[in-house]
C-alpha atoms as a PDB file:
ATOM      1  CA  UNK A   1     130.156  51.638  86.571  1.00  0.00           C
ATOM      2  CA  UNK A   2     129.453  49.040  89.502  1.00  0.00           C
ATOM      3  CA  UNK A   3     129.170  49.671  92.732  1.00  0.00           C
ATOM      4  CA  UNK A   4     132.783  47.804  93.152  1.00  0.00           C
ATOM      5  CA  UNK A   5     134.339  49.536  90.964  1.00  0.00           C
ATOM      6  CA  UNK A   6     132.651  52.948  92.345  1.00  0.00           C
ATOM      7  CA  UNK A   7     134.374  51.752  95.703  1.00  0.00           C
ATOM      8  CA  UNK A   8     137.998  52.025  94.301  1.00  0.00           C
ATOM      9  CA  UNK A   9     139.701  55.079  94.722  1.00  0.00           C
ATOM     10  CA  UNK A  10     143.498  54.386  93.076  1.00  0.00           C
ATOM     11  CA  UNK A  11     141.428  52.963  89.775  1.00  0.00           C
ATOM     12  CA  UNK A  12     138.613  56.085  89.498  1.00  0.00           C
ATOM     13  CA  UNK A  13     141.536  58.555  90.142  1.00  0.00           C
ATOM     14  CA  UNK A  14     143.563  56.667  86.847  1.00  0.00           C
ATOM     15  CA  UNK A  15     140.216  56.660  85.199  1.00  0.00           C
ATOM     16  CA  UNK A  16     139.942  60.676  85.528  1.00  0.00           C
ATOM     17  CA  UNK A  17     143.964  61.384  85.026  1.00  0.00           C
ATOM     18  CA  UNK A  18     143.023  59.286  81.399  1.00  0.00           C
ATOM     19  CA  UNK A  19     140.547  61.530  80.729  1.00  0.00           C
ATOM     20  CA  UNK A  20     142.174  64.506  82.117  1.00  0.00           C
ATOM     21  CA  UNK A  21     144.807  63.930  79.778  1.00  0.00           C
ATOM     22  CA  UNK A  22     142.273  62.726  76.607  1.00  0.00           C
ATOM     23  CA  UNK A  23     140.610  66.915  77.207  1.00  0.00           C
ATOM     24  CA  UNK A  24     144.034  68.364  77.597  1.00  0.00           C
ATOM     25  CA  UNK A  25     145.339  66.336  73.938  1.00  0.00           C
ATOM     26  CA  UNK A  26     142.504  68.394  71.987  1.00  0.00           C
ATOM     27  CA  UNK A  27     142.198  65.678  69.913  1.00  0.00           C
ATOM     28  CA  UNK A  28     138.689  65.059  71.039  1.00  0.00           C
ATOM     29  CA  UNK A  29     136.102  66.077  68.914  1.00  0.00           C
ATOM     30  CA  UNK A  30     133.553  68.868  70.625  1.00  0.00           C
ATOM     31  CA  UNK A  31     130.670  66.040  71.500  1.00  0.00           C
ATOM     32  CA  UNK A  32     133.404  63.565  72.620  1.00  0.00           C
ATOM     33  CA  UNK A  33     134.895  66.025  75.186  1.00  0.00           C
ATOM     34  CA  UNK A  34     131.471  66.985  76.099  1.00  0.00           C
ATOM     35  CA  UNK A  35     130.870  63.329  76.873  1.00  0.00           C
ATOM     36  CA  UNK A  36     134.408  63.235  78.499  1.00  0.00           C
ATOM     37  CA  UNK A  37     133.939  66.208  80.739  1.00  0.00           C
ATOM     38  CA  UNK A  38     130.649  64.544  82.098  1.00  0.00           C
ATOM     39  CA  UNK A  39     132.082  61.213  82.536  1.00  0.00           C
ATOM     40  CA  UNK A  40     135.105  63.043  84.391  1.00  0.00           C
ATOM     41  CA  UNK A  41     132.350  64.956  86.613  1.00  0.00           C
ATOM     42  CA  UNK A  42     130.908  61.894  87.728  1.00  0.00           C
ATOM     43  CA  UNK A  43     134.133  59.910  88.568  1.00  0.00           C
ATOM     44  CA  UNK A  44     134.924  63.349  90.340  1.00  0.00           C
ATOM     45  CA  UNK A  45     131.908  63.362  92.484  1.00  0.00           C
ATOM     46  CA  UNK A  46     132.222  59.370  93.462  1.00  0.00           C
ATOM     47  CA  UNK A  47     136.326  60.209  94.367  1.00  0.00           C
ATOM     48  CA  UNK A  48     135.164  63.324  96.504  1.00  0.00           C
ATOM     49  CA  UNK A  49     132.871  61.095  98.428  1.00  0.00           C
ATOM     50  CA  UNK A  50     134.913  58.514  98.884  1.00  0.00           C
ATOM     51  CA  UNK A  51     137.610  60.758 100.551  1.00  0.00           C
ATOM     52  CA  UNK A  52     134.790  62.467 102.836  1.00  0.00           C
ATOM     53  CA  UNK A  53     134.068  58.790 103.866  1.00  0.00           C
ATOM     54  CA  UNK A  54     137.829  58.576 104.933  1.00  0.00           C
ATOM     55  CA  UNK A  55     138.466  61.877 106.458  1.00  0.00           C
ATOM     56  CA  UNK A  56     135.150  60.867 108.421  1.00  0.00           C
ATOM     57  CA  UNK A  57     136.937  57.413 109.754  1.00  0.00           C
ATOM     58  CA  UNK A  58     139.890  59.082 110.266  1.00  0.00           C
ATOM     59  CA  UNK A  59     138.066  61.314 112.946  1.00  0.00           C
ATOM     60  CA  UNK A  60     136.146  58.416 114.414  1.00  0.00           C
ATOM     61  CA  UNK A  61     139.126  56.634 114.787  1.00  0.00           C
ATOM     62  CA  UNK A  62     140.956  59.809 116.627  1.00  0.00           C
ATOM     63  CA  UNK A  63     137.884  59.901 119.394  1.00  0.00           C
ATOM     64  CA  UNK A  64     137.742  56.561 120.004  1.00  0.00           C
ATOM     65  CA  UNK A  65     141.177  56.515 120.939  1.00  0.00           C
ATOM     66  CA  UNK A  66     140.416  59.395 123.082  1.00  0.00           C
ATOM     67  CA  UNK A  67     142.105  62.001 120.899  1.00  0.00           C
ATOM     68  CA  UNK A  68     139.124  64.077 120.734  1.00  0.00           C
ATOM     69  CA  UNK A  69     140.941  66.807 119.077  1.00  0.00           C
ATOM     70  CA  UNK A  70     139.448  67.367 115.578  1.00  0.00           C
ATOM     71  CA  UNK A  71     142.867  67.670 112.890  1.00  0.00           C
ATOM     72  CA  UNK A  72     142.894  69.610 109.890  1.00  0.00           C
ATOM     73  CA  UNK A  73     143.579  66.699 107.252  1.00  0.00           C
END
């Protein structure tokens, strides 16, 4: 996956609800789902980061506006 596509959010989340769905079928064969369960890992891991990277400008935003009260998100 590029770095690009890495960077969008709304696509890797589709991406994962596909494969979500292609695991929850059971029409996948045992090394497919193997292969699907990693591929859904990693998409996990870049959508996880992604949302720390927001929560983080979220909070930057909130100080410099002199709200330095730190919000539960």
């Amino acid at each position: 996956m590029s770095k690009e596509k890495d960077n969008n959010f709304e696509l890797n989340l589709k991406k994962l609800e596909s494969i979500v769905d292609k695991l929850e079928s059971g029409e996948s064969g045992l090394e497919e789902s193997v292969k699907l369960y990693e591929e859904g890992m990693r998409i996990k891991k870049i959508c996880d980061k992604k949302l720390q990277d927001i929560e983080m400008q979220i909070k930057k935003i909130k100080i410099e506006n002199n709200k330095i009260s730190k919000e539960n998100l």
